[in-house]
N, C-alpha and C. Protein backbone atom coordinates (compact mmCIF):
# COMPACT_ATOMS: atom_id res chain seq x y z
N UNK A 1 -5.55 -18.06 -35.19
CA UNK A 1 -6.51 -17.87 -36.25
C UNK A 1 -5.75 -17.46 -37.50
N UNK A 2 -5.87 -18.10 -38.72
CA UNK A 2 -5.43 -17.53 -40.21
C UNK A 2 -6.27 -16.99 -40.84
N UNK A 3 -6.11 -16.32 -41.81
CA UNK A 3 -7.36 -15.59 -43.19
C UNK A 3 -7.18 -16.39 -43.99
N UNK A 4 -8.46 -17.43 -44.35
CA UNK A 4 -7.50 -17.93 -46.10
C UNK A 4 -7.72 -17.42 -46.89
N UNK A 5 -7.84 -15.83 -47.01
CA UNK A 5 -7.31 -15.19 -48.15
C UNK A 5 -6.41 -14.84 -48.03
N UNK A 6 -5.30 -14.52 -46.96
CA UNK A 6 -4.11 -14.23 -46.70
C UNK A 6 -3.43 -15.67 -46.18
N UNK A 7 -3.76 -16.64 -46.93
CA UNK A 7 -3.23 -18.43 -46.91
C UNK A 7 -2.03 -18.69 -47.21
N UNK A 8 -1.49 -19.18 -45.69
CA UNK A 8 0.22 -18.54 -45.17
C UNK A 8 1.24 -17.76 -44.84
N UNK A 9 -0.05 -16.89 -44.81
CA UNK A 9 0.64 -15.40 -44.24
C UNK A 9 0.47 -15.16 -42.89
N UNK A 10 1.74 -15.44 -41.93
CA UNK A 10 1.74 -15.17 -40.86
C UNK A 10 1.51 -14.39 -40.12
N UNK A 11 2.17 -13.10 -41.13
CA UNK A 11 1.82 -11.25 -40.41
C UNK A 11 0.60 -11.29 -40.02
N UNK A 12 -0.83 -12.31 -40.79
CA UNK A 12 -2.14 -12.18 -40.68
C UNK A 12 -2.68 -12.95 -39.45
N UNK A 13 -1.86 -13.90 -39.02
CA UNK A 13 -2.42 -14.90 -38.09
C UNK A 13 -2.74 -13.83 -36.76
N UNK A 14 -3.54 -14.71 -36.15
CA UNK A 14 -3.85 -13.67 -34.57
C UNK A 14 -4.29 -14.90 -33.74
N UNK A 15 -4.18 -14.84 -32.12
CA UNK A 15 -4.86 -14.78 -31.16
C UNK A 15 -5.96 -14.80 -30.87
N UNK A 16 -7.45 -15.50 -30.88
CA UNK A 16 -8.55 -15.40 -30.64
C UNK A 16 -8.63 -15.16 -28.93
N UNK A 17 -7.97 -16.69 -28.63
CA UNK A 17 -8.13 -16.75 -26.77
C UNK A 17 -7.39 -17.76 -26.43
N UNK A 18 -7.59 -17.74 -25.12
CA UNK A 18 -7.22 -19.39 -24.70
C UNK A 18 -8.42 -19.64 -23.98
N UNK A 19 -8.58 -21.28 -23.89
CA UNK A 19 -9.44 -21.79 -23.64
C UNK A 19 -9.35 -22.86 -22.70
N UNK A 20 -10.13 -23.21 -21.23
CA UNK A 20 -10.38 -23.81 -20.14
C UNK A 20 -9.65 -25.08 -21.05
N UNK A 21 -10.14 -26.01 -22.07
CA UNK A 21 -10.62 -27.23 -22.21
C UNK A 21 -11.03 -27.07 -23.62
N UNK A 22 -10.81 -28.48 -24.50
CA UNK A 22 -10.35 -28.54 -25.87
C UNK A 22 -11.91 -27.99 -26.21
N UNK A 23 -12.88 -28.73 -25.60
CA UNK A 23 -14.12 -28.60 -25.99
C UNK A 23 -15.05 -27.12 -26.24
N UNK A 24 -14.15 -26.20 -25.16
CA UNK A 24 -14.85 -25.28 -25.38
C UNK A 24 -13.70 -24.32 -26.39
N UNK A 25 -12.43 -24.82 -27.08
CA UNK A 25 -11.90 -24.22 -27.86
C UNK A 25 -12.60 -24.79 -29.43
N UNK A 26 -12.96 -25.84 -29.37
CA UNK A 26 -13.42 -26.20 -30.98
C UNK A 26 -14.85 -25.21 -30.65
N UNK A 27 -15.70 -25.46 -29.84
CA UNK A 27 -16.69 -24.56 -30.10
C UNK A 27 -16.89 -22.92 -30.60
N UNK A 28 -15.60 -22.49 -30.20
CA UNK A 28 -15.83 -21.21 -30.81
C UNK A 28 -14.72 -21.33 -31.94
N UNK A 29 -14.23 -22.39 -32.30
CA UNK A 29 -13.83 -22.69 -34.22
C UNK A 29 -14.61 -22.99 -34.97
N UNK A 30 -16.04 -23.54 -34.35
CA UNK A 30 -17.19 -24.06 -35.37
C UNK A 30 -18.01 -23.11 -35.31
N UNK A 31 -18.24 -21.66 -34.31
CA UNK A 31 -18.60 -20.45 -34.15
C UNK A 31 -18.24 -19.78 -35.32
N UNK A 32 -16.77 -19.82 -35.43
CA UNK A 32 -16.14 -18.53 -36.08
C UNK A 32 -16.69 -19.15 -37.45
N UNK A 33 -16.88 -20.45 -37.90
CA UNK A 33 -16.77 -20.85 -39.30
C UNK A 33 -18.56 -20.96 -39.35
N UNK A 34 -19.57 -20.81 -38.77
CA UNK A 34 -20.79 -21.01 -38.68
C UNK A 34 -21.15 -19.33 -38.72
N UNK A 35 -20.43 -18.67 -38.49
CA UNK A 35 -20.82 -17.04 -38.68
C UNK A 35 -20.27 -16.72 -39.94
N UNK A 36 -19.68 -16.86 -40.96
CA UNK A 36 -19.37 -17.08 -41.73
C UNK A 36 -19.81 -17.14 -43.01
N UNK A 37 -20.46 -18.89 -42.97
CA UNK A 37 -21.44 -19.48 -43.38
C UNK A 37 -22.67 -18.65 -43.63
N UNK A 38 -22.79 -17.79 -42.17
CA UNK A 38 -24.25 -17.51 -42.30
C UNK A 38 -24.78 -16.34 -43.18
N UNK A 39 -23.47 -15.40 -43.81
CA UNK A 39 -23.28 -14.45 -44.10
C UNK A 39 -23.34 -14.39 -45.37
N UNK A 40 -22.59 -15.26 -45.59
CA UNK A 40 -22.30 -15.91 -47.42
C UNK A 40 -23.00 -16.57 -48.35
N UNK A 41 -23.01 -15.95 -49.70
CA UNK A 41 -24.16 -15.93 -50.87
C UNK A 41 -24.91 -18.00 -50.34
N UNK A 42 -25.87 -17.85 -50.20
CA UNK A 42 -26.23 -19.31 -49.85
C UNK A 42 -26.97 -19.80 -51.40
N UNK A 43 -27.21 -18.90 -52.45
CA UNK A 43 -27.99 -18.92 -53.75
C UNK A 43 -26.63 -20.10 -54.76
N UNK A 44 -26.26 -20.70 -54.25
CA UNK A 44 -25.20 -21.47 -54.86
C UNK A 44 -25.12 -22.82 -54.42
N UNK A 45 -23.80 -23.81 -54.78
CA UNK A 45 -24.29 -25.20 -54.25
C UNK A 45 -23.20 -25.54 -53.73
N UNK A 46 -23.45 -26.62 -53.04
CA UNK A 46 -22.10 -26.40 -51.61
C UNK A 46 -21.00 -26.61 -51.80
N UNK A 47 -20.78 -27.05 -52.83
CA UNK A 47 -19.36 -26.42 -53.60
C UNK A 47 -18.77 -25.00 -53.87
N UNK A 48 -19.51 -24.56 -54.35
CA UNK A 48 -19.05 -22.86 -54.35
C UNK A 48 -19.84 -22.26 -53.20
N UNK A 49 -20.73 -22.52 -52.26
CA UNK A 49 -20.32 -22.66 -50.88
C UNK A 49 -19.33 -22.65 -49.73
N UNK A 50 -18.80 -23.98 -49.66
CA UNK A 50 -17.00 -24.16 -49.41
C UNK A 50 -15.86 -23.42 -50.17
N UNK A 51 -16.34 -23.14 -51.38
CA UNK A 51 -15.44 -22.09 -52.09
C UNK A 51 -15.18 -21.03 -51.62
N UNK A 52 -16.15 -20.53 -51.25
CA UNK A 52 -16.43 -18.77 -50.68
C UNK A 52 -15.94 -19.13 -49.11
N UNK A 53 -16.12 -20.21 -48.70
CA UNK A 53 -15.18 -20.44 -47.26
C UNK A 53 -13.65 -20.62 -47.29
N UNK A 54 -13.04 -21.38 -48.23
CA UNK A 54 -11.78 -21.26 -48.20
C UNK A 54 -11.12 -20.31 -49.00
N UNK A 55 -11.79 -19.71 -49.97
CA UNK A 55 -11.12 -18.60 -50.57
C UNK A 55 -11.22 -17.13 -49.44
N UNK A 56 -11.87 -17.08 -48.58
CA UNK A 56 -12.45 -15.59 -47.95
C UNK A 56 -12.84 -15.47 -46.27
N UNK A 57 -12.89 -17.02 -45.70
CA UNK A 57 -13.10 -17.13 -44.10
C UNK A 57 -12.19 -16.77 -43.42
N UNK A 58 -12.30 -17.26 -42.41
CA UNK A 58 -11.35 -17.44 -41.52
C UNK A 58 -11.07 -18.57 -41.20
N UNK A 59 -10.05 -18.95 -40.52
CA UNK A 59 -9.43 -20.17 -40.54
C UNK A 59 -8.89 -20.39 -39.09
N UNK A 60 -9.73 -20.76 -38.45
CA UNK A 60 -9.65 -21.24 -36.90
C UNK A 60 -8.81 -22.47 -36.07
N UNK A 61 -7.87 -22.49 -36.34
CA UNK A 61 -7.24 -24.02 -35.12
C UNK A 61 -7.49 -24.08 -33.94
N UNK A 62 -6.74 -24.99 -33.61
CA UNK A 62 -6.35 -24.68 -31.93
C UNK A 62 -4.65 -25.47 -31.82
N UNK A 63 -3.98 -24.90 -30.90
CA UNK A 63 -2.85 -25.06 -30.40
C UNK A 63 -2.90 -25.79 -29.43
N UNK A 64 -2.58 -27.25 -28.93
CA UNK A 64 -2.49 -27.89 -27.13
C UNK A 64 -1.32 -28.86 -27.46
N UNK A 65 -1.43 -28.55 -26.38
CA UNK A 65 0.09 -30.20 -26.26
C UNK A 65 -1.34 -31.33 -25.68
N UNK A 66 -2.30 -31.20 -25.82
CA UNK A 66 -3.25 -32.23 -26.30
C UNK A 66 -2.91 -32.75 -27.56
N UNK A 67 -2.43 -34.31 -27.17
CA UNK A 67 -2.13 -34.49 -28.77
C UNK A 67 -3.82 -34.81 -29.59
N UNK A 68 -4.80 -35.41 -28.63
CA UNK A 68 -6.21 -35.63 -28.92
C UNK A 68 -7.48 -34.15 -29.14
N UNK A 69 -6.43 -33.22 -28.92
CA UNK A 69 -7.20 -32.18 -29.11
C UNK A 69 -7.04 -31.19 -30.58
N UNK A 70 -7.82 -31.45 -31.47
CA UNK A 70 -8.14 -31.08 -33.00
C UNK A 70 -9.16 -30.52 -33.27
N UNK A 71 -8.68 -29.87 -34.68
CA UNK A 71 -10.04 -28.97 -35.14
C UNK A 71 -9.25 -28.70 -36.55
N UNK A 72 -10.56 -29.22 -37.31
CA UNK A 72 -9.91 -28.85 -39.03
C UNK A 72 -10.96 -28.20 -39.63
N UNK A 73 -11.08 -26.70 -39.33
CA UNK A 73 -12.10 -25.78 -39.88
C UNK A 73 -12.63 -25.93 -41.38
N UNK A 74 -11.38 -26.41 -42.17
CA UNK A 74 -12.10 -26.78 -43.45
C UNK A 74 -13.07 -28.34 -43.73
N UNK A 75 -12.49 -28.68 -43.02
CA UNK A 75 -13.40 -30.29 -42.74
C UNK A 75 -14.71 -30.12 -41.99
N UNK A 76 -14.68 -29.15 -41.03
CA UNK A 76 -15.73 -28.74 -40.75
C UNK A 76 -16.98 -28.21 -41.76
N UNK A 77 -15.74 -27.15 -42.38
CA UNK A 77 -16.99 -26.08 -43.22
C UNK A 77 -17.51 -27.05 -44.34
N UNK A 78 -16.97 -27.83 -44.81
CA UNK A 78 -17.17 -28.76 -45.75
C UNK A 78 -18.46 -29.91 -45.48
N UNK A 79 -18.93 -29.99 -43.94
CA UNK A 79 -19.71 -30.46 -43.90
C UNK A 79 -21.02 -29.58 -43.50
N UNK A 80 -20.56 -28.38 -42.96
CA UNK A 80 -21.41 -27.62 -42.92
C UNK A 80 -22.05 -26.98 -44.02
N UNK A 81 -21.22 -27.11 -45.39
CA UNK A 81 -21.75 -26.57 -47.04
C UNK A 81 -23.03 -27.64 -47.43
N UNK A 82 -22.58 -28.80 -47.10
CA UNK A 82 -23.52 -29.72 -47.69
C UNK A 82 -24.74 -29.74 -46.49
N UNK A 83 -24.59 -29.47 -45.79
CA UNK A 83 -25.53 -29.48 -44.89
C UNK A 83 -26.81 -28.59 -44.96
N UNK A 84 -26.05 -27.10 -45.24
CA UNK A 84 -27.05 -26.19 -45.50
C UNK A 84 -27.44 -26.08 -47.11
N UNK A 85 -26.44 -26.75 -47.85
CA UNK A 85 -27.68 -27.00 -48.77
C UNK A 85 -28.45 -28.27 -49.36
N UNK A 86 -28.22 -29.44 -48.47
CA UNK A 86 -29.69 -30.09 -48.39
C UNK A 86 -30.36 -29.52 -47.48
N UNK A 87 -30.28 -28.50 -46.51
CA UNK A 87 -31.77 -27.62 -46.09
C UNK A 87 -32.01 -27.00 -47.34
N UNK A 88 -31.55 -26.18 -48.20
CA UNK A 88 -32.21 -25.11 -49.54
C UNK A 88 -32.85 -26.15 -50.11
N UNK A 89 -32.27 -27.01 -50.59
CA UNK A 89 -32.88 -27.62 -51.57
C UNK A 89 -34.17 -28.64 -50.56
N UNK A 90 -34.29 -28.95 -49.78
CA UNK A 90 -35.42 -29.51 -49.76
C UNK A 90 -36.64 -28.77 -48.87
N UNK A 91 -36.67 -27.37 -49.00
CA UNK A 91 -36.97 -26.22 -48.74
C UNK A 91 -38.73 -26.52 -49.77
């Protein structure tokens, strides 16, 4: 796990877990970035949305000698910005 407010700072990285199977490791990367989300000013548009995610989240990978096993938390959150705000806006 990284901070991207501490973006490249290793001293900051940590250990979440290890995980059975890729599937249940992206799930708690789209956890960590969906708690997040849920927390953060939503009165904005999913641009400064994703802003407040990569300037201030957390930043979740995963590690496997799966070469098919991935997770790009910002590609994620990026669809998760626009997502929740076409829910606001058609609210």
């Amino acid at each position: 796990m990284d901070d991207n407010f501490h973006y490249m700072d290793e001293d900051e990285r940590y250990r979440l877990s290890e995980f059975d199977d890729c599937t249940s490791a992206a799930e708690a990367c789209r956890r960590i970035v969906d708690e997040f989300l849920a927390t953060a000013n939503h009165d904005c548009t999913s641009a400064e949305l994703y802003h407040q995610y990569v300037s201030f989240g957390e930043d979740p990978w995963i590690r496997s000698d799966d070469p098919n096993c991935k997770f790009s938390a910002w590609t994620y959150a990026r669809e998760r910005c626009d997502l929740l705000a076409q829910k606001r806006d058609s609210s």
